[in-house]
C-alpha atoms as a PDB file:
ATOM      1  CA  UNK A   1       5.913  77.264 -61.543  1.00  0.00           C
ATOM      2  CA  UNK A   2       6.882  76.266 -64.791  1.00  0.00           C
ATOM      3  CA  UNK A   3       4.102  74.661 -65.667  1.00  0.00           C
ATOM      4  CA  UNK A   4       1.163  76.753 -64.482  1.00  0.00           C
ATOM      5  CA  UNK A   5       2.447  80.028 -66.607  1.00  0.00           C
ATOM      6  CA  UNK A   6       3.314  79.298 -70.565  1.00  0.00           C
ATOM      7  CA  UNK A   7      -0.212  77.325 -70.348  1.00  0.00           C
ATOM      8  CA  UNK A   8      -3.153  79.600 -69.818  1.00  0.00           C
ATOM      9  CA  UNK A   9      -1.068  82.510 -71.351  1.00  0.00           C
ATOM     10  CA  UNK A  10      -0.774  80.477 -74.780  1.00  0.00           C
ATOM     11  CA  UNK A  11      -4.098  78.722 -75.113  1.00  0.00           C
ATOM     12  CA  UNK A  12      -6.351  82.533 -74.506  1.00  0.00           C
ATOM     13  CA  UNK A  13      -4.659  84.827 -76.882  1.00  0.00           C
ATOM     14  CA  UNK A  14      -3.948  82.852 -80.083  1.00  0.00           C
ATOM     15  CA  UNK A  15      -7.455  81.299 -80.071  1.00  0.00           C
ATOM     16  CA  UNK A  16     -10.051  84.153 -80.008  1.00  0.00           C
ATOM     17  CA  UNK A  17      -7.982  86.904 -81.813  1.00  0.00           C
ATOM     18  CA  UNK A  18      -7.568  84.539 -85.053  1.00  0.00           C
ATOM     19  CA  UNK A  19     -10.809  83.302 -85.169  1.00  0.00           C
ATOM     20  CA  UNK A  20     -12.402  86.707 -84.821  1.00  0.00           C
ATOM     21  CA  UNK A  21     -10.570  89.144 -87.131  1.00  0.00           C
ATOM     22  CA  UNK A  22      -9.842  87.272 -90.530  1.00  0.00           C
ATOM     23  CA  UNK A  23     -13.118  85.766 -90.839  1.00  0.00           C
ATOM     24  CA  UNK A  24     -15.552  88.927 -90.977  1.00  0.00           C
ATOM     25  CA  UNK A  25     -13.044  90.963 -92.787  1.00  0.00           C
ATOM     26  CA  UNK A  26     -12.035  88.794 -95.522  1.00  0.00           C
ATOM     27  CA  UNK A  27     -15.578  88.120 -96.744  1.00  0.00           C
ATOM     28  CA  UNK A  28     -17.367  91.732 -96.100  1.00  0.00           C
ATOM     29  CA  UNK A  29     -14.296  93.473 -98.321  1.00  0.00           C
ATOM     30  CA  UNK A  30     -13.926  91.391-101.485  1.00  0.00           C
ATOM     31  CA  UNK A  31     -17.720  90.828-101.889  1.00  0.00           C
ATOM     32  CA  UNK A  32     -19.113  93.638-102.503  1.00  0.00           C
ATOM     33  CA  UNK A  33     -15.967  95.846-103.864  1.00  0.00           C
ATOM     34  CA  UNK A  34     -15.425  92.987-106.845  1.00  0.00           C
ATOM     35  CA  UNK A  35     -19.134  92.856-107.470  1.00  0.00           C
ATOM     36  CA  UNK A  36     -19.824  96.222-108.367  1.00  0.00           C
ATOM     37  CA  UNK A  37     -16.857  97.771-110.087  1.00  0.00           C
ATOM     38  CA  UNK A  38     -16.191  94.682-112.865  1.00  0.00           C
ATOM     39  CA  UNK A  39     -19.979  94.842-113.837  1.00  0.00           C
ATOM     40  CA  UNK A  40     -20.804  98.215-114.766  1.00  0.00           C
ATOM     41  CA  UNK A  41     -17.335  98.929-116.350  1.00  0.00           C
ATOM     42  CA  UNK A  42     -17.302  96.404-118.046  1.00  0.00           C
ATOM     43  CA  UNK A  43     -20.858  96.450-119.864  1.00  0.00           C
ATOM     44  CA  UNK A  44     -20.488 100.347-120.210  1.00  0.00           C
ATOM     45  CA  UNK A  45     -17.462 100.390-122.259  1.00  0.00           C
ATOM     46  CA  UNK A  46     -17.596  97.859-124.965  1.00  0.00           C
ATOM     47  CA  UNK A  47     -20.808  98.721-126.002  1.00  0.00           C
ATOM     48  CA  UNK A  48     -21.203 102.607-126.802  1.00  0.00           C
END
């Protein structure tokens, strides 16, 4: 009784929730927001 609850309860949460949220949030965010906001501010304004 001891043995058959902290096991499956602690092995199916931790594993798919971690693996599954910071992965396709941490490289569809500061891609594509860092890639178009230093460019044309920064070639637009020390040249004119």
């Amino acid at each position: 009784v001891e043995e058959e609850k902290p096991e499956p309860i602690e092995e199916e949460k931790p594993k798919p929730v971690e693996q599954e949220q910071p992965k396709p949030v941490e490289e569809e965010k500061p891609k594509p927001v860092q890639e178009e906001k230093r460019e044309p501010m920064e070639e637009e304004k020390p040249k004119p």
